[in-house]
C-alpha atoms as a PDB file:
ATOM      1  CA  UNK A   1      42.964  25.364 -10.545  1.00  0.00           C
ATOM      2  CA  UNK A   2      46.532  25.831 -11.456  1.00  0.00           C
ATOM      3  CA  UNK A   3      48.295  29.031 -10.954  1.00  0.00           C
ATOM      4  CA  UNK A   4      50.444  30.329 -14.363  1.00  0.00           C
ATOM      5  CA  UNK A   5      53.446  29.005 -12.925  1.00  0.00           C
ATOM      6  CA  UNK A   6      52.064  25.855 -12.800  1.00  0.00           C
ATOM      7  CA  UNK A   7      50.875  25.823 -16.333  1.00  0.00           C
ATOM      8  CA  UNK A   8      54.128  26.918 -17.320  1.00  0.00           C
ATOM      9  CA  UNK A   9      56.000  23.849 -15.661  1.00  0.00           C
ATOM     10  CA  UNK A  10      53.375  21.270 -16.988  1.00  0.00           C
ATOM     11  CA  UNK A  11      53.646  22.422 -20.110  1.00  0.00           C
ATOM     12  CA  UNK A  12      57.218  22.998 -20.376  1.00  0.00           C
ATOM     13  CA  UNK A  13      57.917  19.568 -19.506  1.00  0.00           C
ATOM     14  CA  UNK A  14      55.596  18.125 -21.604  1.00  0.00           C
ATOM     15  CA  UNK A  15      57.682  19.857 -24.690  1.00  0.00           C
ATOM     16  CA  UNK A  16      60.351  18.499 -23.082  1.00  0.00           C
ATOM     17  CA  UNK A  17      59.018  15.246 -23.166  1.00  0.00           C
ATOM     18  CA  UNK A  18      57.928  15.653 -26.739  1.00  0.00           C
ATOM     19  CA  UNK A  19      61.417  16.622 -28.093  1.00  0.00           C
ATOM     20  CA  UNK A  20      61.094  20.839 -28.276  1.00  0.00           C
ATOM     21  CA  UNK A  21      64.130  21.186 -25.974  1.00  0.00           C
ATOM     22  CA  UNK A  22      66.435  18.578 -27.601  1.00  0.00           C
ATOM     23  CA  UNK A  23      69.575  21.731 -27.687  1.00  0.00           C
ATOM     24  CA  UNK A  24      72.265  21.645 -25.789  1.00  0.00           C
ATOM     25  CA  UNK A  25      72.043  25.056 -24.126  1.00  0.00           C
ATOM     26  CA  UNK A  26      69.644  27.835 -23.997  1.00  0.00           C
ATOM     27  CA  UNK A  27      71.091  30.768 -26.462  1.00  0.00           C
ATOM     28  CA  UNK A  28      70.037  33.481 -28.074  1.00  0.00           C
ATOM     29  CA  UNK A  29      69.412  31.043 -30.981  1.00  0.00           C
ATOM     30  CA  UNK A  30      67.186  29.234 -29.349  1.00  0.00           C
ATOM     31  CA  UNK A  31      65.475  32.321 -27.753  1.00  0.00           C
ATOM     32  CA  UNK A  32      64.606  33.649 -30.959  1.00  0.00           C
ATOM     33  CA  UNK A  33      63.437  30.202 -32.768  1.00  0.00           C
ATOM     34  CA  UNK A  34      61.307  30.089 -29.223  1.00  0.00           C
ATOM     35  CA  UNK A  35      59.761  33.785 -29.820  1.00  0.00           C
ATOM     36  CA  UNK A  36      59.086  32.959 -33.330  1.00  0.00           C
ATOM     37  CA  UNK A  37      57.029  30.260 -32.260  1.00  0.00           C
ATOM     38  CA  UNK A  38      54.980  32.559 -29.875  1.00  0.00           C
ATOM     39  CA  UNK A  39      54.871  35.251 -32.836  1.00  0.00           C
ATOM     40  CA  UNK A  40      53.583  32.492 -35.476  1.00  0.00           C
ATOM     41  CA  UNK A  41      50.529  31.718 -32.803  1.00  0.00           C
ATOM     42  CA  UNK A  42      49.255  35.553 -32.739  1.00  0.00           C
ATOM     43  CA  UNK A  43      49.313  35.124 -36.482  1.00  0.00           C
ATOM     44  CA  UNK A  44      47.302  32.598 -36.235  1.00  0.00           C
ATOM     45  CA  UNK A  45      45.123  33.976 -34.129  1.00  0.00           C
ATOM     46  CA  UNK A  46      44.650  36.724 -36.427  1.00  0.00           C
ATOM     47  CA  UNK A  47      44.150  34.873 -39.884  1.00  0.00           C
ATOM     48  CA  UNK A  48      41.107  32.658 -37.554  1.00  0.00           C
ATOM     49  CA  UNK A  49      39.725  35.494 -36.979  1.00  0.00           C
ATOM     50  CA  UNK A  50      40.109  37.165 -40.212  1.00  0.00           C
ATOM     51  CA  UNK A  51      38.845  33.898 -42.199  1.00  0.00           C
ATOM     52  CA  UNK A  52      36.148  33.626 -39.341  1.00  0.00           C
ATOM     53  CA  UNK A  53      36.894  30.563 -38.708  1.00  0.00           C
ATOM     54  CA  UNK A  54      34.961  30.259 -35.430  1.00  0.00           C
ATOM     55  CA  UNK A  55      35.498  30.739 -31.656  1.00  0.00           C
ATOM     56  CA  UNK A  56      36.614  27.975 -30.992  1.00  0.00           C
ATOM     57  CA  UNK A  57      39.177  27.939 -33.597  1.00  0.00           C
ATOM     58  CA  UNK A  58      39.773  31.438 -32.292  1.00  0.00           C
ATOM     59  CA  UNK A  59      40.421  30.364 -28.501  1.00  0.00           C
ATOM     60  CA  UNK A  60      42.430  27.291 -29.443  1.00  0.00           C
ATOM     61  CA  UNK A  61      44.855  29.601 -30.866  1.00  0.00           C
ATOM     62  CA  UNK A  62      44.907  31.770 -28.458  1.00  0.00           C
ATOM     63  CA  UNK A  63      45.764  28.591 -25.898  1.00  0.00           C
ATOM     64  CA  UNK A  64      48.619  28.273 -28.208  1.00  0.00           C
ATOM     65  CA  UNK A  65      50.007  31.628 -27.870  1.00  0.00           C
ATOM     66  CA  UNK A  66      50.192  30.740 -23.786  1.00  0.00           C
ATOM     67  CA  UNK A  67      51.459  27.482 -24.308  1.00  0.00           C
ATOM     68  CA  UNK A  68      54.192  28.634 -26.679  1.00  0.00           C
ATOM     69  CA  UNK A  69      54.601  31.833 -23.871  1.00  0.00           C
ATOM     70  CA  UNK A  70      54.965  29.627 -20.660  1.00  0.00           C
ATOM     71  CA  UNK A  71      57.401  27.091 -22.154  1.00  0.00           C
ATOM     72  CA  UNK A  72      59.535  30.293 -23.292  1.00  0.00           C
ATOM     73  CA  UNK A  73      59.348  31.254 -19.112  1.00  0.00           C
ATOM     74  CA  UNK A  74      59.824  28.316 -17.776  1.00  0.00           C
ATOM     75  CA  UNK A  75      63.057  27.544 -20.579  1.00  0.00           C
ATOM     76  CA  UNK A  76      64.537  30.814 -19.249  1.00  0.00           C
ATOM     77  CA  UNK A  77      63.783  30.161 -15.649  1.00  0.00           C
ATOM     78  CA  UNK A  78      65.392  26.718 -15.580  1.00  0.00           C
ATOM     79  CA  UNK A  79      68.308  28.442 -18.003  1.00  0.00           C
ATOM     80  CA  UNK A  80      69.262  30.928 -15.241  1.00  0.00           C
ATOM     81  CA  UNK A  81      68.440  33.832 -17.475  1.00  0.00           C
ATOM     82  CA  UNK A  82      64.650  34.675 -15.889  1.00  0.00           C
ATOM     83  CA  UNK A  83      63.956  35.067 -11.885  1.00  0.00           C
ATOM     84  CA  UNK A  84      61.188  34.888 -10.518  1.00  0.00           C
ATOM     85  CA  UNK A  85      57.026  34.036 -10.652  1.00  0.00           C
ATOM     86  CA  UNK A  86      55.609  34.610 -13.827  1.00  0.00           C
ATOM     87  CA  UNK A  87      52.175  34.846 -11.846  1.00  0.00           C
ATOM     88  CA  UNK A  88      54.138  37.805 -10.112  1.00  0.00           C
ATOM     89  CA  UNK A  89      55.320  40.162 -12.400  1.00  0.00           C
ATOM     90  CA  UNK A  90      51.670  39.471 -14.243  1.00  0.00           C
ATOM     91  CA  UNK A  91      50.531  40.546 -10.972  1.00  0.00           C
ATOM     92  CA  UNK A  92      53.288  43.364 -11.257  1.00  0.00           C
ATOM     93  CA  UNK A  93      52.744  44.626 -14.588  1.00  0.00           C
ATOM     94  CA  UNK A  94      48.930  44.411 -14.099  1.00  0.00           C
ATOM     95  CA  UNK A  95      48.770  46.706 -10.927  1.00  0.00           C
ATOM     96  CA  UNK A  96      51.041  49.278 -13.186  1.00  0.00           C
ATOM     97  CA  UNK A  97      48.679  49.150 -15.986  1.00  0.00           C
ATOM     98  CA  UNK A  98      45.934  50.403 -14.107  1.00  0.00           C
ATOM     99  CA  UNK A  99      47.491  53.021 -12.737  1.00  0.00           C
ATOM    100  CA  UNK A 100      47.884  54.158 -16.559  1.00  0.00           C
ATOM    101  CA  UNK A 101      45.748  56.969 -17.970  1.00  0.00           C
ATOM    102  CA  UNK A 102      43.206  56.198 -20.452  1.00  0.00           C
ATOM    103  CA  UNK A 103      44.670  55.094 -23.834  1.00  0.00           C
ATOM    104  CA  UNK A 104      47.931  55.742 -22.425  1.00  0.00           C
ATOM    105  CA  UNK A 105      50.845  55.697 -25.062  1.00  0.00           C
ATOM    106  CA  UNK A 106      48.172  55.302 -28.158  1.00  0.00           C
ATOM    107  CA  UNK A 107      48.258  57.853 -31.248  1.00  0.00           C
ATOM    108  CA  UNK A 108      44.876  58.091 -32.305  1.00  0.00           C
END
């Protein structure tokens, strides 16, 4: 099985190879149009499951949203801007969260 640094490599050449990186630089331009794309998957997501269109319409979206999410890693990685394993700091970030208390940061 691949690791999520893997993914995002496969995947971020395969965009390549497709034409999504066709810019001369990476910018905050291009950052933005990049997180747009990951925010226009979640949407998705949500109108799927809001029109109940299925699970698997559901999880194919949600495959989207890490698609759209590794390329943007794996563009700033190769762009100087990111260091680092993405399957680290998930790793990272994970550990912290469960140190968390119980509905930590949530105004019920």
């Amino acid at each position: 099985m691949k690791t999520i640094d893997e993914w995002a490599y496969t995947v971020h050449e395969n965009a390549k190879n497709k034409g999504f990186h066709d810019f001369p630089e990476v910018d905050v331009q291009v950052a933005l149009m990049k997180l747009a794309l990951v925010h226009s998957e979640v949407s998705e997501v949500l109108e799927a499951y809001r029109k109940e269109q299925g699970a698997d319409k559901i999880m194919d979206e949600i495959a989207d949203i890490c698609i759209r999410t590794f390329d943007f890693y794996q563009m700033l990685l190769e762009a100087g801007q990111v260091r680092g394993s993405l399957d680290e700091a998930i790793s990272i970030k994970h550990a912290k969260n469960t140190g968390r208390p119980h509905m930590h940061g949530v105004l019920a």
